[in-house]
Protein backbone atom coordinates (compact mmCIF):
# COMPACT_ATOMS: atom_id res chain seq x y z
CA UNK A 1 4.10 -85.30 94.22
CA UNK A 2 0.53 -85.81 94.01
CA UNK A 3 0.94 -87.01 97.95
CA UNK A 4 2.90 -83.79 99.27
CA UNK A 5 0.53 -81.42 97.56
CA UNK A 6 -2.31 -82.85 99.49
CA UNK A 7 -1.06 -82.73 102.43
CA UNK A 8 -1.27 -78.73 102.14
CA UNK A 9 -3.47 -76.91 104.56
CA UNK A 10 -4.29 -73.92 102.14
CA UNK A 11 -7.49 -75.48 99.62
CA UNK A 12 -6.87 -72.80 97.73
CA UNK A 13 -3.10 -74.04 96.83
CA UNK A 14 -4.09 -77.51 97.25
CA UNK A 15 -6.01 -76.99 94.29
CA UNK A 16 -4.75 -75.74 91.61
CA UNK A 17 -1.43 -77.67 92.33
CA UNK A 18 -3.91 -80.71 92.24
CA UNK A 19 -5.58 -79.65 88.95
CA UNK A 20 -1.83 -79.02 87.30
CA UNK A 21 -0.33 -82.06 88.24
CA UNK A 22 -3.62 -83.67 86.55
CA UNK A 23 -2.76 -81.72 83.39
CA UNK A 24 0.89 -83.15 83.65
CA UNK A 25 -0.53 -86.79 83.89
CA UNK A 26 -3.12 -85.93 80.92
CA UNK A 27 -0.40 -85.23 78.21
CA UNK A 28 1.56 -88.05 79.66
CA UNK A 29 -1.31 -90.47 78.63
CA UNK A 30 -1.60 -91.21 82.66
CA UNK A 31 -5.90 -91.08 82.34
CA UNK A 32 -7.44 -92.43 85.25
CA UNK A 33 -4.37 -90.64 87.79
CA UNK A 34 -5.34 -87.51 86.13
CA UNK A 35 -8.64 -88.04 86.53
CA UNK A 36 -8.31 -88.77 90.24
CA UNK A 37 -5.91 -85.91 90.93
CA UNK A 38 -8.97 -83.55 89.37
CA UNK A 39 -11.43 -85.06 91.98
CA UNK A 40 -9.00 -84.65 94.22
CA UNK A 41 -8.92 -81.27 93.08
CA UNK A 42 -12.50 -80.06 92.96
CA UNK A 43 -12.21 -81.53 96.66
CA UNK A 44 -10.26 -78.90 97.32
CA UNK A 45 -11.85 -76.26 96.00
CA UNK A 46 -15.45 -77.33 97.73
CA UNK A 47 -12.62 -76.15 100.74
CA UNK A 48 -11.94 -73.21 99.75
CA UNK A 49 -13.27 -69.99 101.94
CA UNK A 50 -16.33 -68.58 99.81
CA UNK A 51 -15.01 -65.12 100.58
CA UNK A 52 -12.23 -65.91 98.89
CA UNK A 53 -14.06 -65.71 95.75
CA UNK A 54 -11.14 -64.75 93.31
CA UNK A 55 -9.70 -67.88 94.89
CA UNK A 56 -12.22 -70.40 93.76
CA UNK A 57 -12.26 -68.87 90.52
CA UNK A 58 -8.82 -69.09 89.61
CA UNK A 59 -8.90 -72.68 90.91
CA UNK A 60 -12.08 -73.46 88.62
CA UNK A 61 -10.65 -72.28 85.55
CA UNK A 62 -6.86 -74.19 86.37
CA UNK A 63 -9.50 -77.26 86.91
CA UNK A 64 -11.15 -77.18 83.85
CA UNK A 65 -8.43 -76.77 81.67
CA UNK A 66 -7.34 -80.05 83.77
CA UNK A 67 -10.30 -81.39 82.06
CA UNK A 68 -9.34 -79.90 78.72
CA UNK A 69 -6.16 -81.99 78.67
CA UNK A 70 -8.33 -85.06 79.11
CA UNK A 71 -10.76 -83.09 76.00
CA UNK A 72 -13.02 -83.79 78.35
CA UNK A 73 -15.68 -81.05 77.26
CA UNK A 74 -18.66 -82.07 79.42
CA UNK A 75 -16.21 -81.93 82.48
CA UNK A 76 -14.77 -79.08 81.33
CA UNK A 77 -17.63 -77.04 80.66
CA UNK A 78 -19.74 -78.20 84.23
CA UNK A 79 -16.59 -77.02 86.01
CA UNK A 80 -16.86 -73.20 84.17
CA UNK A 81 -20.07 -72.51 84.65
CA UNK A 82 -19.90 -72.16 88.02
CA UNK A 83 -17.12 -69.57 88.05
CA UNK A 84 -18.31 -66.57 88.96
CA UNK A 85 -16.16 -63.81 88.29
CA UNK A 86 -17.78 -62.99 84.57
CA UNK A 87 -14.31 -62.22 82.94
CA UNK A 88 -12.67 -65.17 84.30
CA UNK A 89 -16.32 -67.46 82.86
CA UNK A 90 -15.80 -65.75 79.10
CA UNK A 91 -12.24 -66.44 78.74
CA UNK A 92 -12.66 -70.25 79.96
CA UNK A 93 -15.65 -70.91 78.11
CA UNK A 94 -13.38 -69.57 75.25
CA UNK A 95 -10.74 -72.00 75.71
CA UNK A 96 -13.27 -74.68 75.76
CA UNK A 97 -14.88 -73.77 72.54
CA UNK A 98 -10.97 -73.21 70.94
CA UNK A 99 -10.24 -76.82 71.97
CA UNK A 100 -13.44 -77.97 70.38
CA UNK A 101 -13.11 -76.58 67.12
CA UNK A 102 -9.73 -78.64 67.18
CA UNK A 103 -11.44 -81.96 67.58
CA UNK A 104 -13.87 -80.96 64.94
CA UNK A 105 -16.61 -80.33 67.23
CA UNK A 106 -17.95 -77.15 65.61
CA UNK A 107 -21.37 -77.70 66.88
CA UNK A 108 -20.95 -77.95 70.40
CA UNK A 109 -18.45 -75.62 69.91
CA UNK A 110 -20.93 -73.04 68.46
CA UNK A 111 -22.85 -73.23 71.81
CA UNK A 112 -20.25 -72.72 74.17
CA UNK A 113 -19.42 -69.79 72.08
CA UNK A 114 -22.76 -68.25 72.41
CA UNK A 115 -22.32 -69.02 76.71
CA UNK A 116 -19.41 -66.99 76.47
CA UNK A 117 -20.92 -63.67 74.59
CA UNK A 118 -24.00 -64.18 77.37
CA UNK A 119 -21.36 -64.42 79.80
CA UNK A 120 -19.94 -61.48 78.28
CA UNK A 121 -23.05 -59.23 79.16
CA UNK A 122 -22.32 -59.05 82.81
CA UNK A 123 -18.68 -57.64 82.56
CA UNK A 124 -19.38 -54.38 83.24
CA UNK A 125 -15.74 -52.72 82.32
CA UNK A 126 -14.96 -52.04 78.45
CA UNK A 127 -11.55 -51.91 78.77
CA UNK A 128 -12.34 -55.53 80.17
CA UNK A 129 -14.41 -56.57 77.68
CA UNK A 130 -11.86 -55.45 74.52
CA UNK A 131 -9.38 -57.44 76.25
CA UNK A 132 -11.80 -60.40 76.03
CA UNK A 133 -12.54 -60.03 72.77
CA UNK A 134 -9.05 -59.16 71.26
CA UNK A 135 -7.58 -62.35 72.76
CA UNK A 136 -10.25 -64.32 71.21
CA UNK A 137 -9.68 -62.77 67.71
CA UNK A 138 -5.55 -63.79 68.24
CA UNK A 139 -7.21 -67.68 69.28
CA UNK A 140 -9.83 -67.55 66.08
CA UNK A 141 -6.83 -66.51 64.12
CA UNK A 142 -4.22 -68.73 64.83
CA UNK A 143 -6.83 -71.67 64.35
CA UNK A 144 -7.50 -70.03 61.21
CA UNK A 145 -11.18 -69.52 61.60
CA UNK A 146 -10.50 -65.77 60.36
CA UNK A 147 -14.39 -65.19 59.36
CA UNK A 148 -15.19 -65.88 63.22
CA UNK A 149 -11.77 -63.44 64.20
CA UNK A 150 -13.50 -61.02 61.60
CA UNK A 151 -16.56 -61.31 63.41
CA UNK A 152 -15.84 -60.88 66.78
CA UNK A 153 -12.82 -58.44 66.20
CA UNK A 154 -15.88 -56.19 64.76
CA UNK A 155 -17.67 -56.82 68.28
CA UNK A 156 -14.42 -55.11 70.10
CA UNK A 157 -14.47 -52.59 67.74
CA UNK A 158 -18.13 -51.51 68.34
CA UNK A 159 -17.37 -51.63 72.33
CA UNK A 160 -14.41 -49.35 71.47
CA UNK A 161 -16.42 -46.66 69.78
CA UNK A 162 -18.77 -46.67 73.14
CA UNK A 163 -16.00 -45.54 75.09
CA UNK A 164 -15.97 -42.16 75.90
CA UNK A 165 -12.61 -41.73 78.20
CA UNK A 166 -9.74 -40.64 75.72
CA UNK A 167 -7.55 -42.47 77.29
CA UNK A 168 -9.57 -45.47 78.05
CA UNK A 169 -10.21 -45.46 74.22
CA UNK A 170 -6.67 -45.40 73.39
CA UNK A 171 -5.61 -48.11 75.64
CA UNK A 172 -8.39 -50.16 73.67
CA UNK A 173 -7.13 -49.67 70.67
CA UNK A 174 -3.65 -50.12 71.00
CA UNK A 175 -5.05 -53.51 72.66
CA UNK A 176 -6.77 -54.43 69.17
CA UNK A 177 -3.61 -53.34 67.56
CA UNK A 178 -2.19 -56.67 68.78
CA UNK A 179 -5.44 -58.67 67.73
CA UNK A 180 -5.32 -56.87 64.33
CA UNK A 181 -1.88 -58.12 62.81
CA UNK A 182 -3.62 -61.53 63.05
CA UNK A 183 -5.68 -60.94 60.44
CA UNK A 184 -6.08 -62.02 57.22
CA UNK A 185 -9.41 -60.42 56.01
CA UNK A 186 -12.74 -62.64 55.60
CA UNK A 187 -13.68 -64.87 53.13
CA UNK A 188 -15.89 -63.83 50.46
CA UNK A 189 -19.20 -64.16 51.65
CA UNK A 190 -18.14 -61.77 54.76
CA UNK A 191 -18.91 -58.20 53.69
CA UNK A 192 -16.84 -56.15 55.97
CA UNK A 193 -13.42 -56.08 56.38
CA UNK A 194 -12.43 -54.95 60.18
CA UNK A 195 -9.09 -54.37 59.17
CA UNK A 196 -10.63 -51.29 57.47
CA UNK A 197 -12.88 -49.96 60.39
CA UNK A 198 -9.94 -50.03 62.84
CA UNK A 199 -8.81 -46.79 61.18
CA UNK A 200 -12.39 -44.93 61.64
């Protein structure tokens, strides 16, 4: 397989075919193949058009969580910081830090958490950034880190008051909606509950 799909003229496909066949290999305990088929991979990518920017973007994140299989975090996190689209950056760096906290790296994972919310800066739609922020909450929450979910679901809800467009603001909310029947409440040394400010 790993012979056909490089043999394809389009980078762009060539890539993340490359970087899912790595993942494949990954959770079948193949290492070093899935390590060569993400090479192999960001080969294909260095191919790729740069005007086709949504292109490399989607092939950076498929390649880093071709990394993520391997939990290989430096890898994984060299490969999404150079995506570009700012949407595409905070959801990946997101994954990252979700597969950290897993292998009990709660440090590191910290800090790619705080790239993500810097990342998070530059997307310049709300509606954008709720979505962000909402699927993060449902990630925090089914890992049951529900003081972080608390924390951040509060962040979504603050970028929901700024938005202005009624029907903007609805979509938003009904997006939270989602995000909200994940949670359980925070622990006791949390002093809000967001389940509560969802109704203001």
């Amino acid at each position: 397989a790993t012979a056909i799909v490089s043999a394809l003229e389009e980078a762009r496909y060539r890539a993340v075919l490359l970087a899912d066949i790595a993942g494949h290999q990954a959770r079948h305990a193949r290492r070093a193949a899935a390590e060569q088929s993400l090479k192999r991979a960001e080969a294909a990518v260095s191919a790729i058009p740069t005007d086709q920017k949504f292109a490399v973007n989607h092939a950076r994140e498929r390649v880093t969580s071709g990394w993520l299989a391997l939990d290989n975090f430096n890898q994984a996190e060299r490969v999404a910081t150079t995506i570009t689209d700012a949407a595409i950056r905070v959801g990946t760096l997101w994954s990252i830090a979700g597969a950290m906290r897993l292998a009990a790296q709660t440090e590191g994972a910290a800090r790619i958490d705080g790239l993500a919310l810097s990342s998070m800066a530059e997307v310049k739609s709300a509606l954008d950034r709720v979505w962000l922020f909402a699927r993060q909450v449902q990630m925090l929450a089914d890992q049951k880190a529900d003081d972080q979910a608390a924390l951040v679901f509060q962040k979504a809800l603050d970028v929901v008051r700024g938005i202005r467009h009624s029907w903007t603001r609805a979509q938003a909310l009904a997006r939270l909606v989602g995000a909200f029947s994940g949670l359980r409440g925070p622990s006791p040394g949390v002093h809000s509950d967001p389940r509560k400010s969802i109704k203001n």
